[in-house]
N, C-alpha and C. Protein backbone atom coordinates (compact mmCIF):
# COMPACT_ATOMS: atom_id res chain seq x y z
N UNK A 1 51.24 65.37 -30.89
CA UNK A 1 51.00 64.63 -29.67
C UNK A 1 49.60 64.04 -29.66
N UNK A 2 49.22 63.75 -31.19
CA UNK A 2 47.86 63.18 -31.04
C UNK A 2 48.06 61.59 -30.20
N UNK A 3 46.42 61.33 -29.80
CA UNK A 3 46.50 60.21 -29.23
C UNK A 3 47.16 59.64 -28.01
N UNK A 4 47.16 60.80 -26.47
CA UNK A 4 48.35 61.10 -25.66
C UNK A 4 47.65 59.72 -24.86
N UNK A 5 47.32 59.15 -24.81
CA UNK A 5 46.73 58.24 -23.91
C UNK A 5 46.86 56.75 -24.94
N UNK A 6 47.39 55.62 -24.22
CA UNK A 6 47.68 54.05 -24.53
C UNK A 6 45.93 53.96 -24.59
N UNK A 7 46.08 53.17 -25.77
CA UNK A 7 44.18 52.49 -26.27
C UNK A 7 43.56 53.91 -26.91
N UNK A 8 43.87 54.78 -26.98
CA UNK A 8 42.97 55.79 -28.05
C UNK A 8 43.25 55.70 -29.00
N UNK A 9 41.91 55.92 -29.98
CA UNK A 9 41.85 55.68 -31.16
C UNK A 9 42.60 56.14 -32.10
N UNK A 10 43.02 54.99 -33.27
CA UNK A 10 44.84 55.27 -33.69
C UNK A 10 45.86 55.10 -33.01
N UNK A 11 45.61 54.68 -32.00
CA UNK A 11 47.47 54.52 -31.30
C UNK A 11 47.35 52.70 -32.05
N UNK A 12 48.54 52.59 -32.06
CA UNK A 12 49.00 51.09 -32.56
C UNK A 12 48.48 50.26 -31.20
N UNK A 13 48.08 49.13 -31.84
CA UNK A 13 47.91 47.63 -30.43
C UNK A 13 48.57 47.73 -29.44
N UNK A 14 50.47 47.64 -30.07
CA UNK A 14 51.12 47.22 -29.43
C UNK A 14 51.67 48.59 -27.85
N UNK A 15 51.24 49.32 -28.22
CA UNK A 15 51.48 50.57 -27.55
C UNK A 15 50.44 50.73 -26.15
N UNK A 16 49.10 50.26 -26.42
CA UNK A 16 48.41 49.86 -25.14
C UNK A 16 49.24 49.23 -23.89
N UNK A 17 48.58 49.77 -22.61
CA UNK A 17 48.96 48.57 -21.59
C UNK A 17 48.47 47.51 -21.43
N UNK A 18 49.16 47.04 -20.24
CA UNK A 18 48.66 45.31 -20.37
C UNK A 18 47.02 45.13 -19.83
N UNK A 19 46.21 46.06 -19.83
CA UNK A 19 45.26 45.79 -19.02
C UNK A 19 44.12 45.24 -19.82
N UNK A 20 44.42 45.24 -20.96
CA UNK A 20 43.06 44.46 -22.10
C UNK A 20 43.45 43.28 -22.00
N UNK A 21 44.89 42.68 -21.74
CA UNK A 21 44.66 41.27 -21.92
C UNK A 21 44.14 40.66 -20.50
N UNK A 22 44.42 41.20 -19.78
CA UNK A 22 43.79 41.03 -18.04
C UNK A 22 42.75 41.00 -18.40
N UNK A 23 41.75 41.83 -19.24
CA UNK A 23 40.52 41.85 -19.03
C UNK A 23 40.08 40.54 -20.30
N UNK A 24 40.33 40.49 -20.97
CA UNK A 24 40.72 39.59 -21.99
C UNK A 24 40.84 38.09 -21.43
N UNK A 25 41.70 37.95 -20.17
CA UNK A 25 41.58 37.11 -19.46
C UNK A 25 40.44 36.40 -19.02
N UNK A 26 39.73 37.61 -18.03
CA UNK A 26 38.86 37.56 -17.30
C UNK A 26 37.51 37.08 -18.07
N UNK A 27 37.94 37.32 -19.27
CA UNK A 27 36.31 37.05 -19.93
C UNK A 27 36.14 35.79 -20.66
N UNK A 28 37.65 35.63 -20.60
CA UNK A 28 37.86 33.69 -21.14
C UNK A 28 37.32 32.85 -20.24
N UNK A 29 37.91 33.73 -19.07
CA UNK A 29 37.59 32.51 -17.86
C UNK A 29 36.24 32.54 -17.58
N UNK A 30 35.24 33.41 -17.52
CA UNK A 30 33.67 34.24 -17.16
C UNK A 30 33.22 32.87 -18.15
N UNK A 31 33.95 33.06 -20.14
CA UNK A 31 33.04 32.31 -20.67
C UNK A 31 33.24 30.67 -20.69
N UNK A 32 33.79 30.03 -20.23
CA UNK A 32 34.57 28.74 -20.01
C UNK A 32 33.54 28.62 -18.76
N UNK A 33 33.58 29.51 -17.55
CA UNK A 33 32.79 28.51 -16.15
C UNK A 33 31.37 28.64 -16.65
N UNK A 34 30.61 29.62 -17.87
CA UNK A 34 29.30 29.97 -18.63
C UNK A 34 29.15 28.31 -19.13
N UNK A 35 30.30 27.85 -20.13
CA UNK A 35 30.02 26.72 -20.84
C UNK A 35 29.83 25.17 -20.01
N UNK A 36 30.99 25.30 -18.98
CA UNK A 36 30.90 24.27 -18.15
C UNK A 36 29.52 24.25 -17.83
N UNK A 37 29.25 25.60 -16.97
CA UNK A 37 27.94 25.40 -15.80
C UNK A 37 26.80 24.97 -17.36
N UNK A 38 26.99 25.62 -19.02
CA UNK A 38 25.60 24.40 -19.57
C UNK A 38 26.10 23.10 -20.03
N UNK A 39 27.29 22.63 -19.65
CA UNK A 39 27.28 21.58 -19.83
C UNK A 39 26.55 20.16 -18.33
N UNK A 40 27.33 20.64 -17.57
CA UNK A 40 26.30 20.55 -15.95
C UNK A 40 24.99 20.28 -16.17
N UNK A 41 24.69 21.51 -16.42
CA UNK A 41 23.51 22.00 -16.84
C UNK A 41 22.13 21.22 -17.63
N UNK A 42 23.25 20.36 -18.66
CA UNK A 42 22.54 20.13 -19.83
C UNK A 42 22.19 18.29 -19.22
N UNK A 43 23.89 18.33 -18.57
CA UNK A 43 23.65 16.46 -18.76
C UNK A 43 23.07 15.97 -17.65
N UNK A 44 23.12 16.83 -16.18
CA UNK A 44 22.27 16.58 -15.03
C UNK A 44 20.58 16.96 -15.59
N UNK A 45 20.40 18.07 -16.05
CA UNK A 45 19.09 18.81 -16.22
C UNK A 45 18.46 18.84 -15.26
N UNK A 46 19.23 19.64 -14.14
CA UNK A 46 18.80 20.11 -12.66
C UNK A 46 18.27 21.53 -12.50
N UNK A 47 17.65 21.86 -11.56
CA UNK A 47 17.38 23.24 -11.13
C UNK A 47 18.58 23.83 -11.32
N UNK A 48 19.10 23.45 -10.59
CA UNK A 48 20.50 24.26 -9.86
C UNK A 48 21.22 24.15 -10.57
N UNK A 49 21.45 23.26 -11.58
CA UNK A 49 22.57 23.52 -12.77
C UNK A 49 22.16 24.34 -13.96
N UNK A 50 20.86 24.44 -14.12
CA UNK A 50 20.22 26.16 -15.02
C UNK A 50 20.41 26.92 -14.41
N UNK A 51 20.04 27.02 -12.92
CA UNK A 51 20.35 28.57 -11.75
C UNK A 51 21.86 28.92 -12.05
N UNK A 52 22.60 28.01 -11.68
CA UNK A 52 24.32 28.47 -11.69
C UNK A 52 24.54 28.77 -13.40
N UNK A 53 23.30 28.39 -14.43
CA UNK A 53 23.98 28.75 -15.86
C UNK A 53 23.43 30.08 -16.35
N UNK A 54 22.37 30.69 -15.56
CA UNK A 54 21.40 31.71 -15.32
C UNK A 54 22.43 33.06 -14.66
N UNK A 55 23.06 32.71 -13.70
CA UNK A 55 24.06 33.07 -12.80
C UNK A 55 25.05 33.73 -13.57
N UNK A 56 25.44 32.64 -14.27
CA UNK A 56 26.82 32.78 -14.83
C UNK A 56 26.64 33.50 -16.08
N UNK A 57 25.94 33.72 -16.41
CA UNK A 57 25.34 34.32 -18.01
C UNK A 57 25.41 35.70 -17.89
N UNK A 58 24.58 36.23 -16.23
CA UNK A 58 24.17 37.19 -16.15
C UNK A 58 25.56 38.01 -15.52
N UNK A 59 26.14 37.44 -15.09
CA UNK A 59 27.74 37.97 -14.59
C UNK A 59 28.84 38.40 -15.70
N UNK A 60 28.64 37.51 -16.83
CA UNK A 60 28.96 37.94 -18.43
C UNK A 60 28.53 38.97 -18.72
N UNK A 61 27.72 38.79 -18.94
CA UNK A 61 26.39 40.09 -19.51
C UNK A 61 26.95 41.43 -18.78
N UNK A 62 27.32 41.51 -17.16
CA UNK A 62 27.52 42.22 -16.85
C UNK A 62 28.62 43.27 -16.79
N UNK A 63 29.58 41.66 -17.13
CA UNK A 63 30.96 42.15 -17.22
C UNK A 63 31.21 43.23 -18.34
N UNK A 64 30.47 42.72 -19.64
CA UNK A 64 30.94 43.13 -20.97
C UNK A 64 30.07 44.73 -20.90
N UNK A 65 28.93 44.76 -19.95
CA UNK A 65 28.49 46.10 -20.28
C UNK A 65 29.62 46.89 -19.18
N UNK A 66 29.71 46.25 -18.69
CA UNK A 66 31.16 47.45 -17.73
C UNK A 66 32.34 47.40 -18.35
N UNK A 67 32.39 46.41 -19.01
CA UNK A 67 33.73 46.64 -20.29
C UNK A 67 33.58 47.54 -20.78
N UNK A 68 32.07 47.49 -21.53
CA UNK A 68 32.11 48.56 -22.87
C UNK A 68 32.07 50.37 -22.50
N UNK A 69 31.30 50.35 -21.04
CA UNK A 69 30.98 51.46 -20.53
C UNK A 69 32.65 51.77 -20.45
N UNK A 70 33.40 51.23 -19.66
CA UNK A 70 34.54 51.83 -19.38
C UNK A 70 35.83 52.25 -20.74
N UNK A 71 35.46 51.71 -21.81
CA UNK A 71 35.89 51.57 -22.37
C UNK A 71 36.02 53.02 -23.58
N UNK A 72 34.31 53.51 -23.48
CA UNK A 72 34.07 54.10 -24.06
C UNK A 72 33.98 55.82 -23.20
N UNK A 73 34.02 55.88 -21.95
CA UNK A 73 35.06 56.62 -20.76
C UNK A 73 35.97 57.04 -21.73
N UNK A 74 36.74 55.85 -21.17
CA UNK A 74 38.54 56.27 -21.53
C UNK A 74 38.72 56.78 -23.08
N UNK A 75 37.78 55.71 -23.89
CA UNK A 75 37.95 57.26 -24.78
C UNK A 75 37.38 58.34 -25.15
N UNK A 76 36.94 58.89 -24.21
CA UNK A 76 36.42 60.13 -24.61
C UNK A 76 37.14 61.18 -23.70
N UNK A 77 37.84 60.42 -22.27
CA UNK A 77 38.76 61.33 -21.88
C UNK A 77 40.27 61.26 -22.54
N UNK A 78 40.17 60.34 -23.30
CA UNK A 78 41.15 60.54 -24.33
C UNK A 78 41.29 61.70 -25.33
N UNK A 79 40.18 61.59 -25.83
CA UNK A 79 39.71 62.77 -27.01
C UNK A 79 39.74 63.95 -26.25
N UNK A 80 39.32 64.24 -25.19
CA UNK A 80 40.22 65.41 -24.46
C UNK A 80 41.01 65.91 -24.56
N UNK A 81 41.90 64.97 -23.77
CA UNK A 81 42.91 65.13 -23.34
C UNK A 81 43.99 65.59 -24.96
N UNK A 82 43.36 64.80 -25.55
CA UNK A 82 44.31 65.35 -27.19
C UNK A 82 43.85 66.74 -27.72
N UNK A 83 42.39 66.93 -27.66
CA UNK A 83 42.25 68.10 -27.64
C UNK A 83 42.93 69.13 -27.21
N UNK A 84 42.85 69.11 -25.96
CA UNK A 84 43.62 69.98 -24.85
C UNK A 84 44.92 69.93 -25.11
N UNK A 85 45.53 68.81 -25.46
CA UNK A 85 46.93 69.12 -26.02
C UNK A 85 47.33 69.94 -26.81
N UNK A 86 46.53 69.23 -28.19
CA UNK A 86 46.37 70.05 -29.49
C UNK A 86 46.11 71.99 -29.11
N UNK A 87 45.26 71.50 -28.46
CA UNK A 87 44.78 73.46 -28.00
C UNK A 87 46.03 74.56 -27.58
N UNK A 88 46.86 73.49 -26.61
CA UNK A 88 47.61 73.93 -25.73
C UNK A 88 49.52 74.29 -26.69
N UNK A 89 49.33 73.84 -27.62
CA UNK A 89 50.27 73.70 -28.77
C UNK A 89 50.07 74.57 -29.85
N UNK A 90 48.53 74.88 -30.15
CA UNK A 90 48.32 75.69 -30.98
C UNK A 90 48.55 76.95 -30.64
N UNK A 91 48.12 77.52 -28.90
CA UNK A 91 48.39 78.31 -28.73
C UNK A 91 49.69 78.86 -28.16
N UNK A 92 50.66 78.19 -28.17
CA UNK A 92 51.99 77.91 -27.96
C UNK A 92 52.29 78.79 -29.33
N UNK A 93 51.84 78.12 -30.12
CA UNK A 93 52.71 78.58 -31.74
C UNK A 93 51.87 79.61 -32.15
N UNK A 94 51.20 80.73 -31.79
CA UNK A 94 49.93 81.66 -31.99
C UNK A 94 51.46 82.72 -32.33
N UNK A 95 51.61 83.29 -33.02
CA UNK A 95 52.43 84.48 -33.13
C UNK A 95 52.44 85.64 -32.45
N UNK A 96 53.42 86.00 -31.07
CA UNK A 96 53.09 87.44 -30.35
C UNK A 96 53.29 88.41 -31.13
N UNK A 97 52.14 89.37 -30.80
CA UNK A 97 52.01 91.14 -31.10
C UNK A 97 53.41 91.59 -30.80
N UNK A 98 54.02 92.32 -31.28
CA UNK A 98 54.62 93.04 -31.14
C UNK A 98 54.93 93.71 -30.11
N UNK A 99 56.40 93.46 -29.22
CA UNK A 99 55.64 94.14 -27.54
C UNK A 99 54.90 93.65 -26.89
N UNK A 100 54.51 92.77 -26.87
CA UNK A 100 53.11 92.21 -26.35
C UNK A 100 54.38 90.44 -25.62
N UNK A 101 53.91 90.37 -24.54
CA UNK A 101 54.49 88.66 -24.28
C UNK A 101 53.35 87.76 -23.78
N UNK A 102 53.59 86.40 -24.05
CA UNK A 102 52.66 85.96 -23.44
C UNK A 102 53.60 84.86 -22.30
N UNK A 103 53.33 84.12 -21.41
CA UNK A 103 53.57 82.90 -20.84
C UNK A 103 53.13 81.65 -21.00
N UNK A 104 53.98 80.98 -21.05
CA UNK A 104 53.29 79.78 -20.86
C UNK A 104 53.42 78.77 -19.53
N UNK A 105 53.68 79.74 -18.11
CA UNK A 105 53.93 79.53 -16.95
C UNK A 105 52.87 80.00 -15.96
N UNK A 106 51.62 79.37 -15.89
CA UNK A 106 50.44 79.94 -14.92
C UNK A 106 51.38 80.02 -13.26
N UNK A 107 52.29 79.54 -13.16
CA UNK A 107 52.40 79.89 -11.70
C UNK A 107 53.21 80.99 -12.00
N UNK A 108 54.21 81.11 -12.70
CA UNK A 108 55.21 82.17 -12.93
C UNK A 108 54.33 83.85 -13.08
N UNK A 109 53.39 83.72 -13.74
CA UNK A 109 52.39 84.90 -13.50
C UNK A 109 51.61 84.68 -12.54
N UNK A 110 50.86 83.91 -11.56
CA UNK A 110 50.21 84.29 -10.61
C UNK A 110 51.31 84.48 -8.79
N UNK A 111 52.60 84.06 -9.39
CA UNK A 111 53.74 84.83 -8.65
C UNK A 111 54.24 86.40 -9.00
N UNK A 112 53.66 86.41 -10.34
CA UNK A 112 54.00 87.78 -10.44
C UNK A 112 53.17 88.90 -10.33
N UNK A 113 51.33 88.62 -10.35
CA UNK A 113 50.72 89.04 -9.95
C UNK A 113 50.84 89.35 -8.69
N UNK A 114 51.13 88.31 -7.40
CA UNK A 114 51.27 88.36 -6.10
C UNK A 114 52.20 89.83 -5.55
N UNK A 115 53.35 89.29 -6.72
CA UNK A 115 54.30 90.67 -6.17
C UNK A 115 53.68 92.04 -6.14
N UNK A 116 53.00 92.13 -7.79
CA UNK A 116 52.43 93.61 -8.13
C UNK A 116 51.84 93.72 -7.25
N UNK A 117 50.80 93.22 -6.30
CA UNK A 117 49.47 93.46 -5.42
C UNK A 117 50.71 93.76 -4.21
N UNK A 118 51.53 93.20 -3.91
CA UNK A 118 52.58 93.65 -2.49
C UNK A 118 52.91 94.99 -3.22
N UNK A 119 53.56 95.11 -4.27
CA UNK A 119 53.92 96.69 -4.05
C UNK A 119 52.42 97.84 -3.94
N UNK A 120 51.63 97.31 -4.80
CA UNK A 120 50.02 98.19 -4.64
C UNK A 120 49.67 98.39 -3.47
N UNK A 121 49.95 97.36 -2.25
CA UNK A 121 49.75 97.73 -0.69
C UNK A 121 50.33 98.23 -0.19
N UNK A 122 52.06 98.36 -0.35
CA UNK A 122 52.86 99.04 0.19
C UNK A 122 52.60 100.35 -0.48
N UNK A 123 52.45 100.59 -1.58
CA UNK A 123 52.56 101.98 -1.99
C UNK A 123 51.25 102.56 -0.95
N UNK A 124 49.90 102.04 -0.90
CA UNK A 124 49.34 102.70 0.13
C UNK A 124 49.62 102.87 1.50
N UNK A 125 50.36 101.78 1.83
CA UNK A 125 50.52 102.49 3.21
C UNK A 125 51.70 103.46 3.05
N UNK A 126 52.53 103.81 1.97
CA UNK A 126 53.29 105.07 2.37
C UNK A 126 52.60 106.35 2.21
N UNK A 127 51.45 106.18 1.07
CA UNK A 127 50.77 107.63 1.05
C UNK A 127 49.87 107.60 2.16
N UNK A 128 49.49 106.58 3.15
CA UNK A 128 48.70 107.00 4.27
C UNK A 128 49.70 107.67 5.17
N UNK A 129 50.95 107.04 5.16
CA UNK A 129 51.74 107.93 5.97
C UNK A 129 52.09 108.91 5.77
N UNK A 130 51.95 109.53 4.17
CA UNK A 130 52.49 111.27 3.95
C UNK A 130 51.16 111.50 4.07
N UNK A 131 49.91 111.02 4.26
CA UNK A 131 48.57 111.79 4.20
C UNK A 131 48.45 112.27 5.66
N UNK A 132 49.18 111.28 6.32
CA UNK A 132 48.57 111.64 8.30
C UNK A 132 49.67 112.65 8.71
N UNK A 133 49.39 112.96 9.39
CA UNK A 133 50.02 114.37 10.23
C UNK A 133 51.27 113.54 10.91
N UNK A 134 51.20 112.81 11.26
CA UNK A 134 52.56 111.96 11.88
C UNK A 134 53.15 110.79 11.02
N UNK A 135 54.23 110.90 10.81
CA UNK A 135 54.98 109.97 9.86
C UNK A 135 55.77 109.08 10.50
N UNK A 136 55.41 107.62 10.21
CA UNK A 136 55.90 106.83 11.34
C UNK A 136 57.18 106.38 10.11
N UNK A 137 58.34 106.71 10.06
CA UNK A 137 59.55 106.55 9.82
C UNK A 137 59.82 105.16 9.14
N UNK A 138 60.01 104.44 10.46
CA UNK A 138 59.96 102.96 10.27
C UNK A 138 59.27 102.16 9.42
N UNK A 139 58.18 102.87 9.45
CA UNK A 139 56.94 101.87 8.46
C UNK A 139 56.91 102.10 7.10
N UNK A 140 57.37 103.46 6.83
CA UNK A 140 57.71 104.04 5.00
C UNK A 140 58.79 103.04 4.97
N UNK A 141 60.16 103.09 5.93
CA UNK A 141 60.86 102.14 5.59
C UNK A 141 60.49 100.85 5.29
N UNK A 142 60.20 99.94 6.07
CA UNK A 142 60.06 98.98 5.72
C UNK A 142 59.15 99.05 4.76
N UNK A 143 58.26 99.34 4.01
CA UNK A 143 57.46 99.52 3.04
C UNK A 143 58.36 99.59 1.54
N UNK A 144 59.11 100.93 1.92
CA UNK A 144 59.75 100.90 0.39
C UNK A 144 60.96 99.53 0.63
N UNK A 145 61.34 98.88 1.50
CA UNK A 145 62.25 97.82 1.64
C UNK A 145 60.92 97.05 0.95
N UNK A 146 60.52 96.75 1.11
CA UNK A 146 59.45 95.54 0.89
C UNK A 146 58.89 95.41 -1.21
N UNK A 147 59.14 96.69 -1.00
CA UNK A 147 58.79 97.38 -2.49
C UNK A 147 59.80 97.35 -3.32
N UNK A 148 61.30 97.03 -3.13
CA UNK A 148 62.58 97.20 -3.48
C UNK A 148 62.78 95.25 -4.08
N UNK A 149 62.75 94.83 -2.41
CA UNK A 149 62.78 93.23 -2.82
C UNK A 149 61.49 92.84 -3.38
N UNK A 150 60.58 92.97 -3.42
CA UNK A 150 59.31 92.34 -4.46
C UNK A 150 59.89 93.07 -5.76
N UNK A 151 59.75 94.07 -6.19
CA UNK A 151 60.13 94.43 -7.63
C UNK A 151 61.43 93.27 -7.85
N UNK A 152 62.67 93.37 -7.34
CA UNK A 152 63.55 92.88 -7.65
C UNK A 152 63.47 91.14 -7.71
N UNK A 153 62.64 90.54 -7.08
CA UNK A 153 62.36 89.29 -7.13
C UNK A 153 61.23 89.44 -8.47
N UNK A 154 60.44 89.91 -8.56
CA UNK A 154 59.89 89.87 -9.77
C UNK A 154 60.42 90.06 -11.18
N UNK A 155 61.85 91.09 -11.06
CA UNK A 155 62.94 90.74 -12.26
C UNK A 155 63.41 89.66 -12.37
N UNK A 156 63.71 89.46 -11.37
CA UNK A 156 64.33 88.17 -11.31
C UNK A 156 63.64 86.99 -11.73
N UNK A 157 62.36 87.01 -11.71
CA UNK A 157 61.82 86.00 -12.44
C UNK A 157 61.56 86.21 -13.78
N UNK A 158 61.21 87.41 -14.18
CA UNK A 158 61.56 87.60 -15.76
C UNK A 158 62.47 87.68 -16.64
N UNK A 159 63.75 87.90 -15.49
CA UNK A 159 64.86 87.50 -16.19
C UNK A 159 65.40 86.04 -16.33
N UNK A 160 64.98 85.37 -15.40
CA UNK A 160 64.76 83.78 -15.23
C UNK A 160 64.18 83.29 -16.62
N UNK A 161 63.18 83.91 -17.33
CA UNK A 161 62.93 84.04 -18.63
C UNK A 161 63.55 83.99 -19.48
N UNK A 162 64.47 84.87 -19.77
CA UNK A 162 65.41 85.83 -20.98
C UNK A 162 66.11 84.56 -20.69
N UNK A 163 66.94 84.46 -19.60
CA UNK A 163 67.91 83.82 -19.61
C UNK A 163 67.58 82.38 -20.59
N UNK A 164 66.51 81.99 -20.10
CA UNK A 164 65.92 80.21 -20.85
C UNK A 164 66.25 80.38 -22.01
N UNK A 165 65.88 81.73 -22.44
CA UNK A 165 65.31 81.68 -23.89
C UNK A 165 66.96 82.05 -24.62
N UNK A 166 68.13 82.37 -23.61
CA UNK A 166 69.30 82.88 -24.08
C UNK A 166 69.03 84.24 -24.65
N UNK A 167 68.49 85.13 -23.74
CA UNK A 167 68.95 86.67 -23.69
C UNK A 167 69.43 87.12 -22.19
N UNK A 168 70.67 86.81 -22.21
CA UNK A 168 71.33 86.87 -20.99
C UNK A 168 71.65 88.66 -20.77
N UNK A 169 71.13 88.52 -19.45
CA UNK A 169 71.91 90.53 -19.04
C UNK A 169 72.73 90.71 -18.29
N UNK A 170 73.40 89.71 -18.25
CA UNK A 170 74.71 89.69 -17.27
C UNK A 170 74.04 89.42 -16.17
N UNK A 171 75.23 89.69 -14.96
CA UNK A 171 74.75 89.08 -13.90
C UNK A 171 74.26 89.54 -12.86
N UNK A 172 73.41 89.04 -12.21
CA UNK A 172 72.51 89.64 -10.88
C UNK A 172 72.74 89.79 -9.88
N UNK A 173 72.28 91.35 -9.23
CA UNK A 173 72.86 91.58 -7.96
C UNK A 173 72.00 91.75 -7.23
N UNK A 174 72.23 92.05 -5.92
CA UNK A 174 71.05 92.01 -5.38
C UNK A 174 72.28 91.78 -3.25
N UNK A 175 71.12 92.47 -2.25
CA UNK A 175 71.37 91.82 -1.02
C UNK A 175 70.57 90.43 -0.86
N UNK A 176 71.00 89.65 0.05
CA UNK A 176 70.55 88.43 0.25
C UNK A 176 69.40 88.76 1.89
N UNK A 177 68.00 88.59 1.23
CA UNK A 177 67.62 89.07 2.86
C UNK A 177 67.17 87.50 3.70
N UNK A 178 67.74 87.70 4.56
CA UNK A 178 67.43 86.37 5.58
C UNK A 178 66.45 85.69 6.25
């Protein structure tokens, strides 16, 4: 996936967008009203037809250094961006340890982090409730309920996994909570 960006270096001409000839345009036309205004310029030999060729020179001048500036931008967030590809591919194909998994789903683990931290809270509030002298019933309940569906939604997303990859475990059960 080298070269993920139209105009970085090595991609073919034809693969760019249309925006070089726009600009390409723009600089025909910049140098055409440059030549007129010294022709003006030359056959009046007025103030004002050197001012407007003075003008027009310096609007060139300007154009091409914001050409080149932008130009040389885009590719370097090009070269990035291939980088980062490249990076992101290499470590794709890195060989897992043994036992060991990795992801390549940042939300799929910081959903699954989320869950672990819900059961880590629920598990404390049930040992505050076997620690206190009064056991509020309801609240262990809903706690280990809470601890039942987070674990089980968190299989469920790792089995959401297996399944992609075609290690199917049959099929999933579960209550539907509302």
């Amino acid at each position: 996936m080298a070269n993920a960006l139209p105009g970085a270096p090595g991609t073919p001409r034809n693969a760019r967008g249309g925006g070089l000839q726009v600009g390409g345009l723009g600089f025909a036309v910049m140098v055409t009203v440059l030549l007129v205004a010294l022709l003006f310029a030359a056959n009046q030999n007025s103030v004002i037809g050197w001012l407007l060729v003075a003008i027009s020179a310096g609007w060139l001048i300007f154009a091409i250094v914001v050409f080149l500036l932008m130009r040389r931008g885009i590719q370097g967030a090009a070269r990035r961006v291939d980088s980062m590809v490249a990076n992101t591919a290499r470590r794709q194909e890195t060989p897992v340890a043994a036992g060991a998994q990795t992801s390549a789903d940042p939300m799929r683990d910081t959903k699954l982090d989320h869950s672990f931290k819900i059961c880590q809270v629920q598990v404390k509030v049930v040992r505050e409730q076997l620690a206190s002298g009064e056991l509020d019933r309801d609240m262990v309940d809903r706690a280990l309920e809470t601890i039942d569906i987070t674990a089980s939604n968190a299989r469920d997303m790792i089995k959401g996994d297996h399944a992609r990859k075609g290690e199917d475990e049959g099929p999933v059960s579960g209550t539907v909570v509302g």
